[in-house]
Protein backbone atom coordinates (compact mmCIF):
# COMPACT_ATOMS: atom_id res chain seq x y z
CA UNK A 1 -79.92 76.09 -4.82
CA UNK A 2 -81.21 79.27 -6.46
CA UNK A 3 -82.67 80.39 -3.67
CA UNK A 4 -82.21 84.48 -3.42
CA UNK A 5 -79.30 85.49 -0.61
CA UNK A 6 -78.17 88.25 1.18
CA UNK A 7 -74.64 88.88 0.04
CA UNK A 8 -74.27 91.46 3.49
CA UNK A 9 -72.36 93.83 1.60
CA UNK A 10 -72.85 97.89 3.15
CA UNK A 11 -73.44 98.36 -0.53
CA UNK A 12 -76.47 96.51 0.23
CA UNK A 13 -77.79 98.39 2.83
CA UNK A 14 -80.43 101.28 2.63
CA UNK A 15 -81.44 103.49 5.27
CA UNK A 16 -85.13 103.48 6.65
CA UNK A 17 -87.05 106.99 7.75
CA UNK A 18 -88.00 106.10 11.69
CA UNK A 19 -91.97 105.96 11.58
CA UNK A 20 -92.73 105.41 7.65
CA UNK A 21 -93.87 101.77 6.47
CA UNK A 22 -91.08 100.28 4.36
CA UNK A 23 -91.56 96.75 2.68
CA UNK A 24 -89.07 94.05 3.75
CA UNK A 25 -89.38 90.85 1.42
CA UNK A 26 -86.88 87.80 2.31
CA UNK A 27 -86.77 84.06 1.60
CA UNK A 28 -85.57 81.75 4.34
CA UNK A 29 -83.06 78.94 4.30
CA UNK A 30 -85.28 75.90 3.14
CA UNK A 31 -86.47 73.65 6.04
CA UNK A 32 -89.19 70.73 6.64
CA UNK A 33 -91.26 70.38 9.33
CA UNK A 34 -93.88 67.80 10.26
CA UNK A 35 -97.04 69.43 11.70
CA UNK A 36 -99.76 66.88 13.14
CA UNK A 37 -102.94 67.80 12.32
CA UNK A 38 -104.45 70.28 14.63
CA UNK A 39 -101.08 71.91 15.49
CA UNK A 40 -100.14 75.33 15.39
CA UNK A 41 -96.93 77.06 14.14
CA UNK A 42 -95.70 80.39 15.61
CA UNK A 43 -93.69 82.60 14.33
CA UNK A 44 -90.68 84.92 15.67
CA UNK A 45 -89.13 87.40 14.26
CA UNK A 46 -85.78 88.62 16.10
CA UNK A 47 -83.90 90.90 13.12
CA UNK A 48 -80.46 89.12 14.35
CA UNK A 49 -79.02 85.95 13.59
CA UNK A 50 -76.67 85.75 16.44
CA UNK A 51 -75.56 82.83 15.74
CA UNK A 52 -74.13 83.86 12.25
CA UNK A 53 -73.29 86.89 11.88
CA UNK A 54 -72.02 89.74 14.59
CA UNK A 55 -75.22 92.10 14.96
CA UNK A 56 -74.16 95.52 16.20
CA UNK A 57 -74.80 97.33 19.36
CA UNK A 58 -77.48 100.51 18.55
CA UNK A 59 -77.86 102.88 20.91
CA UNK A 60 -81.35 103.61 21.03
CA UNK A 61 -82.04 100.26 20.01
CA UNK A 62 -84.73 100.02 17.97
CA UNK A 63 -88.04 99.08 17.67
CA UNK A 64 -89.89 97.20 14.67
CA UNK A 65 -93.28 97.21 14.58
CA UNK A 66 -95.18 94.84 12.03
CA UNK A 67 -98.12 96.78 10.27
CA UNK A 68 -101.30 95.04 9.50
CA UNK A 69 -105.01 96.00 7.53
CA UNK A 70 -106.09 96.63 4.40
CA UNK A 71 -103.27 99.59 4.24
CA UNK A 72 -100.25 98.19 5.43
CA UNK A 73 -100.83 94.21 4.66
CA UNK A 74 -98.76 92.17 6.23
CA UNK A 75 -98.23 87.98 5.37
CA UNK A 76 -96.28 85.11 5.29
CA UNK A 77 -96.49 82.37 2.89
CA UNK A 78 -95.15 78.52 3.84
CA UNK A 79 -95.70 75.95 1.44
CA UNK A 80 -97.96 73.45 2.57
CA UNK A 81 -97.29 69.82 0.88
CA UNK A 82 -99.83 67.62 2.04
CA UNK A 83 -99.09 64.15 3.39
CA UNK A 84 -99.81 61.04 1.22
CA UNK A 85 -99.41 58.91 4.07
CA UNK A 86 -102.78 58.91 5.43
């Protein structure tokens, strides 16, 4: 689909300093989604995909905090295709 993937190779990996901001960019698996008008969406983020792929035990486990203002900026950005059935 040419859609970018993560291969989960260790090669992959690379280690993040506890307590420094570090930039995570992902796509997700395409999906569609009727929202009435009015509705809300809300979003989760876990860091595991249990149902995929075997997620480790980490002793401490750790935290992820999401940083947000004008020095950390944090978004996400879902298409929006309006309906033509109106």
């Amino acid at each position: 689909m040419n859609l970018p993937y993560h291969r989960s190779f260790a090669d992959d990996m690379l280690a993040l300093t506890p307590g420094e901001p570090a930039e995570l960019v992902f796509d997700l698996q395409p999906t569609s989604y009727v929202f009435l008008e009015g509705h809300r969406i809300r979003v989760t983020i876990t860091c595991a995909d249990k149902d995929t792929f075997a997620t480790p035990l980490l002793e401490p486990i750790p935290t992820v905090s999401l940083l947000r203002g004008p020095a950390c900026p944090s978004r996400i950005v879902l298409p929006i295709i309006r309906s033509s059935m109106r």
